[in-house]
C-alpha atoms as a PDB file:
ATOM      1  CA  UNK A   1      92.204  88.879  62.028  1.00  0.00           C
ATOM      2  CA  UNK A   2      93.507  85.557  63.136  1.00  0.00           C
ATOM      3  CA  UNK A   3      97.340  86.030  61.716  1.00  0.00           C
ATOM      4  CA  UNK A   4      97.375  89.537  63.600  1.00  0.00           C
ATOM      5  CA  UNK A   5      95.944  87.699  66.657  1.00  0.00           C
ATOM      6  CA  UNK A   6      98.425  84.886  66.343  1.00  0.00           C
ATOM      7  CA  UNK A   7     101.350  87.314  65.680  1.00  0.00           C
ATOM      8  CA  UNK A   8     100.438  89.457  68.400  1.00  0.00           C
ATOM      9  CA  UNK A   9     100.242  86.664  70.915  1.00  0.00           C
ATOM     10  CA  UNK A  10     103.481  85.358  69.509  1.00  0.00           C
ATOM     11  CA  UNK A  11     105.180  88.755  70.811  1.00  0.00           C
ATOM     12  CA  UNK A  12     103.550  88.177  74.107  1.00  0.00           C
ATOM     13  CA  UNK A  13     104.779  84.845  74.517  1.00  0.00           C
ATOM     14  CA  UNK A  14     108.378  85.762  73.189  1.00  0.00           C
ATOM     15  CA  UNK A  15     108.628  88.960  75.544  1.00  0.00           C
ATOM     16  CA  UNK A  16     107.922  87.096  78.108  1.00  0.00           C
ATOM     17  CA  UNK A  17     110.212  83.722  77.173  1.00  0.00           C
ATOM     18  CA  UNK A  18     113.422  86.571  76.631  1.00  0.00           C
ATOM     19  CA  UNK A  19     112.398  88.237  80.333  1.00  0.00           C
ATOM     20  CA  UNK A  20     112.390  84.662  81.661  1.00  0.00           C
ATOM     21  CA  UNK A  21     115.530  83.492  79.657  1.00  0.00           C
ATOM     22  CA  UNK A  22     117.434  86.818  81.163  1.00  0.00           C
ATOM     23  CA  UNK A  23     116.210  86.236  84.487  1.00  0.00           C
ATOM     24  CA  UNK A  24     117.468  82.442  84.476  1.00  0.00           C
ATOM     25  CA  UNK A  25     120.197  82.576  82.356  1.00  0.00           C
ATOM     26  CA  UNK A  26     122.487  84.670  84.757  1.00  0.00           C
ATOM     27  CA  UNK A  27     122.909  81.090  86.498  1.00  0.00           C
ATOM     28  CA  UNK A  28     125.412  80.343  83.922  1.00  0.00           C
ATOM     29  CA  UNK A  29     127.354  83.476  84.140  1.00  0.00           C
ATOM     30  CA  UNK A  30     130.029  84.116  86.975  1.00  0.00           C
ATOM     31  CA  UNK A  31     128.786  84.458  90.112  1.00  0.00           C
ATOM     32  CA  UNK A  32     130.083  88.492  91.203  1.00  0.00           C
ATOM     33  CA  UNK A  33     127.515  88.671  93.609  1.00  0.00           C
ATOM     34  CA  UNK A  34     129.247  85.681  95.916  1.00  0.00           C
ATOM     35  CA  UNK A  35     132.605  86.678  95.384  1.00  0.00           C
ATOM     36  CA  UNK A  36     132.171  90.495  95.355  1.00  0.00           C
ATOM     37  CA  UNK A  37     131.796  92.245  98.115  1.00  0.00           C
ATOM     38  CA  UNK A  38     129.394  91.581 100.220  1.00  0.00           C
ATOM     39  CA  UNK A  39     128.112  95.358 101.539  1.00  0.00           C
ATOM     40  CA  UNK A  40     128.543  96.767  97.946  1.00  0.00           C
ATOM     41  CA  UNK A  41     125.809  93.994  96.986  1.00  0.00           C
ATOM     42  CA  UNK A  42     123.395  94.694  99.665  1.00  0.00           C
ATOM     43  CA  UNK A  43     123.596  98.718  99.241  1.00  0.00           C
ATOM     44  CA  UNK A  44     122.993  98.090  95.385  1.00  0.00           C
ATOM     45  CA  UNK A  45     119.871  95.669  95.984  1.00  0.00           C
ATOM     46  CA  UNK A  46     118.763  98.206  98.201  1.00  0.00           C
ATOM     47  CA  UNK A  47     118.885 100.926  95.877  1.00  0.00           C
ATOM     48  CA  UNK A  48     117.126  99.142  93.065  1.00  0.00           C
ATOM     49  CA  UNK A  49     114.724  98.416  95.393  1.00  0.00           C
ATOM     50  CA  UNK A  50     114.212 101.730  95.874  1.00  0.00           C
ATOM     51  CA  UNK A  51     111.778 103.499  93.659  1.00  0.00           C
ATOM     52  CA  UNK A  52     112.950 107.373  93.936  1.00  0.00           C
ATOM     53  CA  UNK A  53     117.078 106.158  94.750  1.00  0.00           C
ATOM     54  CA  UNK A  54     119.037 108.683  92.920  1.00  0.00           C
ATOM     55  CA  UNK A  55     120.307 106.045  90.074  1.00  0.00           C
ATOM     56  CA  UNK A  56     119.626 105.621  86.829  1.00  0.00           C
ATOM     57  CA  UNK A  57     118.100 102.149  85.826  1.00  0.00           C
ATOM     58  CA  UNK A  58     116.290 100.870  82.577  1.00  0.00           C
ATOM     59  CA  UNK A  59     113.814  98.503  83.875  1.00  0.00           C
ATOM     60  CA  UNK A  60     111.858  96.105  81.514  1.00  0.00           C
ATOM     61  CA  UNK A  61     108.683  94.656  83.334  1.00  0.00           C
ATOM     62  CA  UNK A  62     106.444  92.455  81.367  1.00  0.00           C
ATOM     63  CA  UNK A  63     102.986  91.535  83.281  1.00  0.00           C
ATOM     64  CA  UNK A  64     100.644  88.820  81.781  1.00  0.00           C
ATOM     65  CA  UNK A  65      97.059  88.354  82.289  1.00  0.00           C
ATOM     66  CA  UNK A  66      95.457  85.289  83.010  1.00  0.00           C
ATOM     67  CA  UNK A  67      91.823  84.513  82.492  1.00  0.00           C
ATOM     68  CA  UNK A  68      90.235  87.814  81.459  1.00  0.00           C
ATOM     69  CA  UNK A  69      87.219  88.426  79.711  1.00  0.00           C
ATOM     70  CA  UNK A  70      84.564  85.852  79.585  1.00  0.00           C
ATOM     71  CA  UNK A  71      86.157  83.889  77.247  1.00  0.00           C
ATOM     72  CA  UNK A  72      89.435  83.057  79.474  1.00  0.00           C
ATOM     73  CA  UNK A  73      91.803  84.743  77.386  1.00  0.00           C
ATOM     74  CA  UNK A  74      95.796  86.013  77.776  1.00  0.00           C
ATOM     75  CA  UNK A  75      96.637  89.852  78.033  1.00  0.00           C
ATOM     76  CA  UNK A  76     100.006  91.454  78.276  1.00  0.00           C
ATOM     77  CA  UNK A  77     101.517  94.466  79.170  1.00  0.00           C
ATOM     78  CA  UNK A  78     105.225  94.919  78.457  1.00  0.00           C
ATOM     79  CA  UNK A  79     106.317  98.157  80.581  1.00  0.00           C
ATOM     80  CA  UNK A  80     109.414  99.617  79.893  1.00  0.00           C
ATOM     81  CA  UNK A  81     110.275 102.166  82.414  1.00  0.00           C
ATOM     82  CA  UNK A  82     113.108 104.685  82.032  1.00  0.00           C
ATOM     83  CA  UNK A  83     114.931 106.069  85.985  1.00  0.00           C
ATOM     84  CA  UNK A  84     116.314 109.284  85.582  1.00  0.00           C
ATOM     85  CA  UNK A  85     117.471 111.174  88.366  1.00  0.00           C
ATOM     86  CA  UNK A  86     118.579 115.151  88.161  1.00  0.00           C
ATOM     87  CA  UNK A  87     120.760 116.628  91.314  1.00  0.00           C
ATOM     88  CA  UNK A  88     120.296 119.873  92.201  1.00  0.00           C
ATOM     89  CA  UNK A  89     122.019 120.636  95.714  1.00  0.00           C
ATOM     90  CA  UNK A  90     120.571 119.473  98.544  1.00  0.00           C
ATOM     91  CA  UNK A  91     117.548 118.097  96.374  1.00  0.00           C
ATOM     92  CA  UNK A  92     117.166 115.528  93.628  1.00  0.00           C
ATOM     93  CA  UNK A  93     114.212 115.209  91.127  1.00  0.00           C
ATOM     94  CA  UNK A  94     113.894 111.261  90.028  1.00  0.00           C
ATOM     95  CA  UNK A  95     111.658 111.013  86.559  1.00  0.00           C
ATOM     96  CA  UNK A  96     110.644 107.984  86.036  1.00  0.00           C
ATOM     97  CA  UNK A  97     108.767 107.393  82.801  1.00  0.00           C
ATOM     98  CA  UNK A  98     106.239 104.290  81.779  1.00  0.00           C
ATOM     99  CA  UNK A  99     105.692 103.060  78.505  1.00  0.00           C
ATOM    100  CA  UNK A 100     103.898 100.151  77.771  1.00  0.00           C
ATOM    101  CA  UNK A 101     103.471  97.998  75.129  1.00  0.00           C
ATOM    102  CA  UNK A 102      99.781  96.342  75.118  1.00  0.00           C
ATOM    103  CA  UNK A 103      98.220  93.560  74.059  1.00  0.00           C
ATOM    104  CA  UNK A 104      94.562  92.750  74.603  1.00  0.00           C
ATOM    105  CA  UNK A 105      91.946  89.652  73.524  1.00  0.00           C
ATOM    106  CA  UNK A 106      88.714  90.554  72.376  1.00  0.00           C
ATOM    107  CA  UNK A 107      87.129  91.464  75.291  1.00  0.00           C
ATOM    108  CA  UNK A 108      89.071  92.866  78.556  1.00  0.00           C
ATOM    109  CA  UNK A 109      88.015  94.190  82.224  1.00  0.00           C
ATOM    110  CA  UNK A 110      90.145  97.111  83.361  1.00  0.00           C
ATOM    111  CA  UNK A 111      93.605  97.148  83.848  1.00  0.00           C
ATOM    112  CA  UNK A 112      95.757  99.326  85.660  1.00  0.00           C
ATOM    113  CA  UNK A 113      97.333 100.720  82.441  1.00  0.00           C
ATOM    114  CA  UNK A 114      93.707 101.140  81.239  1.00  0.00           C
ATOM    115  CA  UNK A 115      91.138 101.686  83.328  1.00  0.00           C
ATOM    116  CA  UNK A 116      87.815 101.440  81.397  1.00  0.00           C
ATOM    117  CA  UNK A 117      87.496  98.812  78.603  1.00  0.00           C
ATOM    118  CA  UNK A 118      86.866 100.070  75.701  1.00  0.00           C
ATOM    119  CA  UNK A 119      85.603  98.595  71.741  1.00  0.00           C
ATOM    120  CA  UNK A 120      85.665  94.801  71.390  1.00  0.00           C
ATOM    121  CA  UNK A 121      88.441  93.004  69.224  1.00  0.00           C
ATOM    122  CA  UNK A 122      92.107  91.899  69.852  1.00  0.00           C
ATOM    123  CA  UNK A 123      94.012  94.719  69.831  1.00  0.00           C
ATOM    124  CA  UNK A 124      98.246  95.503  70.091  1.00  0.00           C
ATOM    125  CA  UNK A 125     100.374  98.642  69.923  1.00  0.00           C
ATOM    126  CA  UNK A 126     101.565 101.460  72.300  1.00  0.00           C
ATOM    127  CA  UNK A 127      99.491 102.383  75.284  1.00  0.00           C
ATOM    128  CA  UNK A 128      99.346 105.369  77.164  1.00  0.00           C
ATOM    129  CA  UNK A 129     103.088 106.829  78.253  1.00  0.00           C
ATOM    130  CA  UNK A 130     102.897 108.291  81.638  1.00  0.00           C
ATOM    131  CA  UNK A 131     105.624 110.372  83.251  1.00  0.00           C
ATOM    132  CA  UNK A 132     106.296 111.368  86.831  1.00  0.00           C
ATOM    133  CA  UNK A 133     109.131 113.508  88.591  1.00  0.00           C
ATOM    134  CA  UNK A 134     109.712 113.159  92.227  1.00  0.00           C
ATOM    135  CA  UNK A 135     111.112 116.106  94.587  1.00  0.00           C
ATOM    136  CA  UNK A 136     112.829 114.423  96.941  1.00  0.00           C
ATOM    137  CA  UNK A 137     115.660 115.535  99.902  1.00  0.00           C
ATOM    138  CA  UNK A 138     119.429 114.014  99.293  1.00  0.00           C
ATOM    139  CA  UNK A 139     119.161 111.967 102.796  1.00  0.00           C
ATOM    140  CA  UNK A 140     121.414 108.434 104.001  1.00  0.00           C
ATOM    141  CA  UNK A 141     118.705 108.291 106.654  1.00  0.00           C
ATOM    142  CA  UNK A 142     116.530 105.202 106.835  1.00  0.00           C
ATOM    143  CA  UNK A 143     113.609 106.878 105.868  1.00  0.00           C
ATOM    144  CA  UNK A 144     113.081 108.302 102.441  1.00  0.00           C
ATOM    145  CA  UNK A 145     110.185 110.391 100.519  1.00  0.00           C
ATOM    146  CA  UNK A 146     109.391 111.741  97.663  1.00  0.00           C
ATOM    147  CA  UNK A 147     106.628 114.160  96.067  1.00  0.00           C
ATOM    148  CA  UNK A 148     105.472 115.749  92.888  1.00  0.00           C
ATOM    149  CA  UNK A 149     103.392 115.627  89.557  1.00  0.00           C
ATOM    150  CA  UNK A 150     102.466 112.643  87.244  1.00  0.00           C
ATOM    151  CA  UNK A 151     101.011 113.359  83.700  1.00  0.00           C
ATOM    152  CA  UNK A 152      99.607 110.761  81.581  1.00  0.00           C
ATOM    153  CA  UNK A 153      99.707 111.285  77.555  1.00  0.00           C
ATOM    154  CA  UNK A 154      97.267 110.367  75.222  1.00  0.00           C
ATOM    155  CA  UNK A 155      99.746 108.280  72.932  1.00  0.00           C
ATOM    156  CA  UNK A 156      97.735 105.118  72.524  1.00  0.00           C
ATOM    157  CA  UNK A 157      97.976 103.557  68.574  1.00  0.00           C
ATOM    158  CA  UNK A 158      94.333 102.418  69.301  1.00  0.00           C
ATOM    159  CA  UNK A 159      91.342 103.862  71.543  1.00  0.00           C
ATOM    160  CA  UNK A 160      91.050 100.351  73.046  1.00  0.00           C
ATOM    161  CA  UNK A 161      94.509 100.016  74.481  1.00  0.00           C
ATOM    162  CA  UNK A 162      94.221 104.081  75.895  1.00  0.00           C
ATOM    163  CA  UNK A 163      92.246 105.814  78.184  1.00  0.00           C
ATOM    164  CA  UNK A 164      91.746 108.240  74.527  1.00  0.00           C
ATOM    165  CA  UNK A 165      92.305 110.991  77.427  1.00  0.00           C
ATOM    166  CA  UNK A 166      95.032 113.786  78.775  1.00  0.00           C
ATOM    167  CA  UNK A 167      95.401 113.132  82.799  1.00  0.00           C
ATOM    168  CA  UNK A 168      97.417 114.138  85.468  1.00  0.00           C
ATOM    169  CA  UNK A 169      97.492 114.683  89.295  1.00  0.00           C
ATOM    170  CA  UNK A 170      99.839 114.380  92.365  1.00  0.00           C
ATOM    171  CA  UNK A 171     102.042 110.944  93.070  1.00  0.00           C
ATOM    172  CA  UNK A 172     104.527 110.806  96.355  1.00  0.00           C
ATOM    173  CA  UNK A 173     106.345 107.540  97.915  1.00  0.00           C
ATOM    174  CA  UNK A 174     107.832 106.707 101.205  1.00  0.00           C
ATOM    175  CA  UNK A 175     110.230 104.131 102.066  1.00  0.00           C
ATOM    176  CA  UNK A 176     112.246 103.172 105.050  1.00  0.00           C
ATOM    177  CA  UNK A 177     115.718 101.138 104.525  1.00  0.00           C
ATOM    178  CA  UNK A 178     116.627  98.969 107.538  1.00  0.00           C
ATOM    179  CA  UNK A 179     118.700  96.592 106.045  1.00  0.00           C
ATOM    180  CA  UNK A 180     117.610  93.639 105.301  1.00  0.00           C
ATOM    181  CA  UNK A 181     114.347  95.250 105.131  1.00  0.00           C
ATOM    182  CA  UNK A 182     113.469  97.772 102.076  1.00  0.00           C
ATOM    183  CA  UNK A 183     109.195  98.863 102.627  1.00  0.00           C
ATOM    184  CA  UNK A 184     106.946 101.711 101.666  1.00  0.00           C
ATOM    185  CA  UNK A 185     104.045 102.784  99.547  1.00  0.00           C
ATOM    186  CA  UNK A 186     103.835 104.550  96.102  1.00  0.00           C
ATOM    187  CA  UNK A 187     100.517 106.533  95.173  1.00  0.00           C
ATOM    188  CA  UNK A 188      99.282 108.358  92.528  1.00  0.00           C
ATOM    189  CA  UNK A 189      95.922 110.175  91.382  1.00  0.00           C
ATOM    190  CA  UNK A 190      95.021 111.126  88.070  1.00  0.00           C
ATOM    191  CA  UNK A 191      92.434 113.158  87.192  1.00  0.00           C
ATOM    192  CA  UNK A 192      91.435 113.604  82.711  1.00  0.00           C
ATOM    193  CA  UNK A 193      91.486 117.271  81.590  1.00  0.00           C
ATOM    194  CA  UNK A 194      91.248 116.550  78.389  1.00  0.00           C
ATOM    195  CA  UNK A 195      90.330 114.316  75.300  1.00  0.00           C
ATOM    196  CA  UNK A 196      87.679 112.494  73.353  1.00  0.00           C
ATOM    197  CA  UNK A 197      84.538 113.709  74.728  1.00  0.00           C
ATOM    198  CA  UNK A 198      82.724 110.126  73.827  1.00  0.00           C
ATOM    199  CA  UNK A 199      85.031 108.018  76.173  1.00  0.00           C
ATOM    200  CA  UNK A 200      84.856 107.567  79.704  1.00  0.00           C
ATOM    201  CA  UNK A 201      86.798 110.566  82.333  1.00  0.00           C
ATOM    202  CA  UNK A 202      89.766 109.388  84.216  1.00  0.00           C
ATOM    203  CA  UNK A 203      89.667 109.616  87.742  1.00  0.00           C
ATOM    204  CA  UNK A 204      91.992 106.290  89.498  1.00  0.00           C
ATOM    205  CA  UNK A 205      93.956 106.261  92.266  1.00  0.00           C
ATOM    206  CA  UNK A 206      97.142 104.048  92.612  1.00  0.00           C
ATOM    207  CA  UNK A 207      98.527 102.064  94.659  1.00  0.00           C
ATOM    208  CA  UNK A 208     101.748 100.268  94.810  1.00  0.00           C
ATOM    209  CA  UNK A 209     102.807  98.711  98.514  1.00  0.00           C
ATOM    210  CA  UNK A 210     106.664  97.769  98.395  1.00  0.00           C
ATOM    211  CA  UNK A 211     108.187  94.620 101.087  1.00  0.00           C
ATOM    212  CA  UNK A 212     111.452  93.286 100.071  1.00  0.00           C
ATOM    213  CA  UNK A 213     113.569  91.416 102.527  1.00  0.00           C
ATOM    214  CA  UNK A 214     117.243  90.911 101.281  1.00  0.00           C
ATOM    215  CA  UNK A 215     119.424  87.453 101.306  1.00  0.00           C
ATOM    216  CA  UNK A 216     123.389  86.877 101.096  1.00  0.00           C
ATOM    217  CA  UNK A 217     124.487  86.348  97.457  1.00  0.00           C
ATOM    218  CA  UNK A 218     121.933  89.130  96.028  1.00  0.00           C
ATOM    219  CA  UNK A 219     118.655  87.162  96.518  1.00  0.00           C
ATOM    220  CA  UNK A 220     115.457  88.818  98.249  1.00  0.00           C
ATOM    221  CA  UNK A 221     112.048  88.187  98.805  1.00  0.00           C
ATOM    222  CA  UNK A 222     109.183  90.361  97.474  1.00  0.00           C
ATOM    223  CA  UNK A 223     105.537  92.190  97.168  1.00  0.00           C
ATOM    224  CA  UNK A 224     105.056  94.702  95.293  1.00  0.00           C
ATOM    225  CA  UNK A 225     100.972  94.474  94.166  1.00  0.00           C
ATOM    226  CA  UNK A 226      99.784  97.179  92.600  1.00  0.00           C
ATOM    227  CA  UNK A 227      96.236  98.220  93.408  1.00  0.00           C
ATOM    228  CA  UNK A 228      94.026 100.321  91.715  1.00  0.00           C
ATOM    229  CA  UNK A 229      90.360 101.683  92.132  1.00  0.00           C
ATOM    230  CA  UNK A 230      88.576 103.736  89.296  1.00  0.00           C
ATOM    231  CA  UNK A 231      85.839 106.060  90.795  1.00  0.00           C
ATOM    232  CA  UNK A 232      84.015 106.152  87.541  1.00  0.00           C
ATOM    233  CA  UNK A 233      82.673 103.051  87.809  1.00  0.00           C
ATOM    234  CA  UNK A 234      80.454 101.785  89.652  1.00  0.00           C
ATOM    235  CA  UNK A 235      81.199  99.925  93.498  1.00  0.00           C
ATOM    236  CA  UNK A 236      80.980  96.342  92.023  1.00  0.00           C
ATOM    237  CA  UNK A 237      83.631  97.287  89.353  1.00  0.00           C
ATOM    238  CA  UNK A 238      85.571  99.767  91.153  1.00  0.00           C
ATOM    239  CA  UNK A 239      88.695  97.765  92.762  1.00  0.00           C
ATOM    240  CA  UNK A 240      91.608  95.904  91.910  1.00  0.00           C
ATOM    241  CA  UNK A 241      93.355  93.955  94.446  1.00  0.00           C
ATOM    242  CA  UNK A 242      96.191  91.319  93.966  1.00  0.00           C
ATOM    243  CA  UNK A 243      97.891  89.318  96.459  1.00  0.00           C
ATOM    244  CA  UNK A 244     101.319  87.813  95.941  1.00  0.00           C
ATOM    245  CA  UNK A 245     104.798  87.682  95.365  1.00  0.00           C
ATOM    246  CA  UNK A 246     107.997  86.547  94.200  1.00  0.00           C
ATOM    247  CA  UNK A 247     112.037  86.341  94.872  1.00  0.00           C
ATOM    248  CA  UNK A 248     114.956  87.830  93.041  1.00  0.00           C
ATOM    249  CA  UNK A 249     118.393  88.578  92.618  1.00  0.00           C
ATOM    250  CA  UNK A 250     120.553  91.603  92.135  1.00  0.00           C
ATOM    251  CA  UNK A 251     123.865  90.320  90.021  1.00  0.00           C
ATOM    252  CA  UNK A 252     126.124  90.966  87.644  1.00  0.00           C
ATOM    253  CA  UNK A 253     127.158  90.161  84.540  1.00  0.00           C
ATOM    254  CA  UNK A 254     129.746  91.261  82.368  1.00  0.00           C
ATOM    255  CA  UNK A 255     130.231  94.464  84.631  1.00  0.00           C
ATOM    256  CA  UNK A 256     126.560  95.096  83.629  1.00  0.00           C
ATOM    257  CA  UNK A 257     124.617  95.336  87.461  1.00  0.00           C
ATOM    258  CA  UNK A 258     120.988  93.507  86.864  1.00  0.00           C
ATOM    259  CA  UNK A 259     118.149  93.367  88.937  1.00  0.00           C
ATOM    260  CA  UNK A 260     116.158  90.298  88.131  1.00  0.00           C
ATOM    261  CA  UNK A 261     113.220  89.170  89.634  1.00  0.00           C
ATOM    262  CA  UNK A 262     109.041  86.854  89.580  1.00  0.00           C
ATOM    263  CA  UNK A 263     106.053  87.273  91.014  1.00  0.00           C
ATOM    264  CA  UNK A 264     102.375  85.756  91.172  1.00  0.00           C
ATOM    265  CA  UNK A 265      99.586  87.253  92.334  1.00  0.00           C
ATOM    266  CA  UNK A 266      95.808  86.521  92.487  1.00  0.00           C
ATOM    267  CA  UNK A 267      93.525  89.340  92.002  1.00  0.00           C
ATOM    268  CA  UNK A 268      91.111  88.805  95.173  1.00  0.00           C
ATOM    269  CA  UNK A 269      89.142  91.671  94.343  1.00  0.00           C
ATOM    270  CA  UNK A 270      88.554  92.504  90.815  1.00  0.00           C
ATOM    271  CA  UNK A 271      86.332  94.266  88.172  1.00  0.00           C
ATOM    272  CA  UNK A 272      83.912  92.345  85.507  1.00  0.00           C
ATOM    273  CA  UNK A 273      86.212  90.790  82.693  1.00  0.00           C
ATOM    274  CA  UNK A 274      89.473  91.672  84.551  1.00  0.00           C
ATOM    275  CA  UNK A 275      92.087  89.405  84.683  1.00  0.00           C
ATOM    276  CA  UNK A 276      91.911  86.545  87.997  1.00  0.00           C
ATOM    277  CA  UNK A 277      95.677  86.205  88.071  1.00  0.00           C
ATOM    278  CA  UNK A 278      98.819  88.269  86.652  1.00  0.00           C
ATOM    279  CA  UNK A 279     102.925  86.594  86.496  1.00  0.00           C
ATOM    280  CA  UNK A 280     105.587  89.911  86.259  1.00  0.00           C
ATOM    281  CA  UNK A 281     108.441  89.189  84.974  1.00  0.00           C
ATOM    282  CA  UNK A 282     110.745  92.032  85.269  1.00  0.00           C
ATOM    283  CA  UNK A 283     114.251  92.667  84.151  1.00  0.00           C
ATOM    284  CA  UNK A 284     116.220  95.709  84.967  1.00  0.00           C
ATOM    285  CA  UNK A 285     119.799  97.681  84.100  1.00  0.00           C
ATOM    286  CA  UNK A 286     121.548  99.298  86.845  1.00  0.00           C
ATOM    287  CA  UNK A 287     123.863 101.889  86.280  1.00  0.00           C
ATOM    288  CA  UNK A 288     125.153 103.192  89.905  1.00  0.00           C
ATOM    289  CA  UNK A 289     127.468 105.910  89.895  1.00  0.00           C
END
């Protein structure tokens, strides 16, 4: 059990020294960003910025957590999270698809990925892969929305690292652009329908509030926490609420457009065992058209 725990945290520490490398790294690569155009590089940041931007991206977000369980111990959730966007007329429908890679010590508090603990023991594999699709209006306004479905699969490798259950409900987001602002709010609600009688139902809502303010050269400021509250638990255990942020960059390398970026946060409200703190590092491709 040791070697797997030792190999497992070896991954964690590795995904998250490659996401780290990537996001530093570009440093040594010609600068496009400063000599490019100027405009071009602001529309682009704010259109990765933009959660439902009709674009397709390959974003790589690894979150670590810090002091969970009673012991203290590390968890990590790799997310990598597919943008797809489909045109049809005045309309586009944006999938965007999570799936995360999980690892968790021996004994974890809820995390957004997985709300409920579950069995003791360190566990790593695939977690649940969830999948939305947003209907959303072809619009150069300042103000953007999006609506539609969100279905989580019961794909987990282990019943620790999965909710074990099929759920799915509504998610929507609004954003306004007003350069060199980029804000709004994504939220989603699933509901179980079906699964292993003998683990817990899933009924969480989501919450992801969105404030990035853009620099010259690519650079920008950021929160993004992502808040969650399961109602099958009880009040005491029910919320998670982080506080923080980061900076990035949107640059490019190679011709390859990258969207780099850190943040911190400290979870002031948080379930039993859940993690106190949480560092995202996340790296994404951008492929504009």
């Amino acid at each position: 059990m040791r070697s797997s725990t030792a190999l497992a945290r070896a991954r964690v520490i590795l995904s998250a020294v490659a996401l780290l490398g990537a996001f530093a790294g570009h440093a040594a690569a010609e600068d496009t960003a400063a000599t490019g155009n100027a405009a071009a590089t602001a529309d682009l940041a704010a259109a990765a910025q933009n959660p439902i931007a009709a674009m397709v991206s390959l974003p790589f977000q690894n979150n670590t957590f810090f002091r969970t369980g009673p012991d203290n111990d590390t968890a990590n959730v790799l997310n990598i999270q597919p943008v797809v966007p489909f045109n049809f007329g005045d309309w586009n429908v944006i999938t965007r698809t999570i799936v995360p890679l999980i690892y968790l010590p021996s004994v974890t508090g809820s995390l957004p990925e997985v709300p409920s603990g579950g069995e003791s023991g360190d566990h790593f594999g695939l977690g649940d892969i969830n999948i939305s699709a947003f209907l959303s209006p072809v619009s150069e306004g300042e103000f953007t929305w999006g609506v539609g479905p969100s279905l989580s699969l019961r794909t987990a490798t282990t019943d620790r690292i999965g909710t074990q259950k099929w759920s799915a409900g509504p998610t929507a987001v609004g954003l306004v652009i007003d350069k060199p602002w980029v804000a709004g709010v994504l939220v989603r609600h699933l509901w179980s329908f079906a699964g292993k009688s003998d683990r817990q139902d899933v009924n969480q809502t989501l919450i992801q509030p969105f404030v990035n303010y853009n620099l010259p050269q690519g650079w920008y400021l950021v929160t993004s926490p992502i808040m969650t509250a399961n109602w099958k638990a009880d009040k005491d255990n029910a919320l998670l609420v982080p506080v923080g942020g980061g900076f990035g960059r949107v640059f490019n390398v190679a011709g390859q457009a990258i969207n780099a970026n850190i943040q911190a946060y400290y979870n002031a409200v948080h379930p039993e065992f859940a993690p106190e703190a949480s560092l995202r590092l996340q790296l994404t491709f951008l492929f504009p058209k």
